[in-house]
C-alpha atoms as a PDB file:
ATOM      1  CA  UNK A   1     -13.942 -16.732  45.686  1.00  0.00           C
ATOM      2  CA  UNK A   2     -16.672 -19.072  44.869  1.00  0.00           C
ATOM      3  CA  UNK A   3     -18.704 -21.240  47.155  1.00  0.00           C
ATOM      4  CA  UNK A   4     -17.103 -24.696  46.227  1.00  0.00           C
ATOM      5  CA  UNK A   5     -13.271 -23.039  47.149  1.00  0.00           C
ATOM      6  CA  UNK A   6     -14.881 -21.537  50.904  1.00  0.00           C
ATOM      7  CA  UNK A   7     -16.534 -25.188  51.384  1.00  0.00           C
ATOM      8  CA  UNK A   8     -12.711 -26.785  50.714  1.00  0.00           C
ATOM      9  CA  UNK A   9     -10.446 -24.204  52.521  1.00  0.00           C
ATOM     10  CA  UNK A  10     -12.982 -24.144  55.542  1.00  0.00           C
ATOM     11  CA  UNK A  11     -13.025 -27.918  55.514  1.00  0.00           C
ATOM     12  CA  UNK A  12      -8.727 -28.011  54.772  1.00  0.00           C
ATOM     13  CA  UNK A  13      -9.026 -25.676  57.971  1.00  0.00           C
ATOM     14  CA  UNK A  14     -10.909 -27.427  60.272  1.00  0.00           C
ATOM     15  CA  UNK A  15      -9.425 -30.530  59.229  1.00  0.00           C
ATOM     16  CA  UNK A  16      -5.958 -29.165  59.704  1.00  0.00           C
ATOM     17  CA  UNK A  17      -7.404 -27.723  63.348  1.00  0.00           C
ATOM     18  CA  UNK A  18      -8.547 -31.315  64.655  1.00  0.00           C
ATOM     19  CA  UNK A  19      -4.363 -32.885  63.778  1.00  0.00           C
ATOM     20  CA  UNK A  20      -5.442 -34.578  60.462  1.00  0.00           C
ATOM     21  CA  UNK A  21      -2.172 -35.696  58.517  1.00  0.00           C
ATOM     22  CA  UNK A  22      -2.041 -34.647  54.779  1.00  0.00           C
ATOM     23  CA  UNK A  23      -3.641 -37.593  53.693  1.00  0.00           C
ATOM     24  CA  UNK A  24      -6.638 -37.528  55.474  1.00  0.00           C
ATOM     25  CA  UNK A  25      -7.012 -33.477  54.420  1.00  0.00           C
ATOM     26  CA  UNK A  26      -6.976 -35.189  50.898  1.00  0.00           C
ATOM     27  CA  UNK A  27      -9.095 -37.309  51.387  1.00  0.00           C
ATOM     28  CA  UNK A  28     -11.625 -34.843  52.520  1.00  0.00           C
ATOM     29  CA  UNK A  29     -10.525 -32.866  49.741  1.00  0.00           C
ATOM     30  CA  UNK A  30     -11.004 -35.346  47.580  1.00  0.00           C
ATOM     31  CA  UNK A  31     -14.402 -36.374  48.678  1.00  0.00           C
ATOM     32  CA  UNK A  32     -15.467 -32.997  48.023  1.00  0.00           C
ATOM     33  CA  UNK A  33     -14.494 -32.793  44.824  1.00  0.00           C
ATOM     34  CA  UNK A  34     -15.858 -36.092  44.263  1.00  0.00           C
ATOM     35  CA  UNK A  35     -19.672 -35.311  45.434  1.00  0.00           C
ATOM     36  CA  UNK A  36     -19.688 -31.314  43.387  1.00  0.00           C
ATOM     37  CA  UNK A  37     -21.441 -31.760  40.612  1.00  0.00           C
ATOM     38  CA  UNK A  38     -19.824 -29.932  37.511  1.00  0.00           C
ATOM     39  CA  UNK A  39     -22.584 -30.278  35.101  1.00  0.00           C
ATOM     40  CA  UNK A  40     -24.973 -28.184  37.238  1.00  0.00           C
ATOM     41  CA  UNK A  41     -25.845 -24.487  35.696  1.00  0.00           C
ATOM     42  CA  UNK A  42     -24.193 -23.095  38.647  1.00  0.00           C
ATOM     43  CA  UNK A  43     -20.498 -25.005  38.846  1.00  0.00           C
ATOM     44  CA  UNK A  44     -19.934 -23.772  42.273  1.00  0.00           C
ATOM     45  CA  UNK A  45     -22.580 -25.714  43.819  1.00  0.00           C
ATOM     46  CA  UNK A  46     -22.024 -28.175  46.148  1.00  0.00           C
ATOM     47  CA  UNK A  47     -23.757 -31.423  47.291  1.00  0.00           C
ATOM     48  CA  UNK A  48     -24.951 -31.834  50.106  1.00  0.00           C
ATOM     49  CA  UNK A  49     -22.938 -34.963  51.019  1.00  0.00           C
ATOM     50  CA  UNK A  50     -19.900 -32.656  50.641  1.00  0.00           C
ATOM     51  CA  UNK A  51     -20.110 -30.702  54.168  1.00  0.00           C
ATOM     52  CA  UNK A  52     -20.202 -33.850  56.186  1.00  0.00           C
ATOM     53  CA  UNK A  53     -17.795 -34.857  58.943  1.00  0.00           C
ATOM     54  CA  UNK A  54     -15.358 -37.297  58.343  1.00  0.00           C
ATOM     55  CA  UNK A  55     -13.926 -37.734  61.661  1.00  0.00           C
END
């Protein structure tokens, strides 16, 4: 399992944990996604900005 699909099922976890509705799992999801940068040599890192709270 790479590092990028950890980062999201940790975060759908803990998300999930704290009562978030689907959309705001999504979103986090989402924003993710968003902030990984596909282009790098290694395409399971991760920004930084990706493993922030959002809640």
């Amino acid at each position: 399992m790479s590092d990028l699909e950890k980062l999201v099922r940790r975060r759908m976890q803990e998300e999930y944990a704290k009562g978030s509705s689907a959309e705001e799992i999504a979103k986090v999801v989402r924003d993710i996604f968003n902030s990984t940068d596909l282009s790098a040599k290694r395409p399971g890192a991760v920004a930084i900005g990706a493993v922030t709270d959002h809640g």
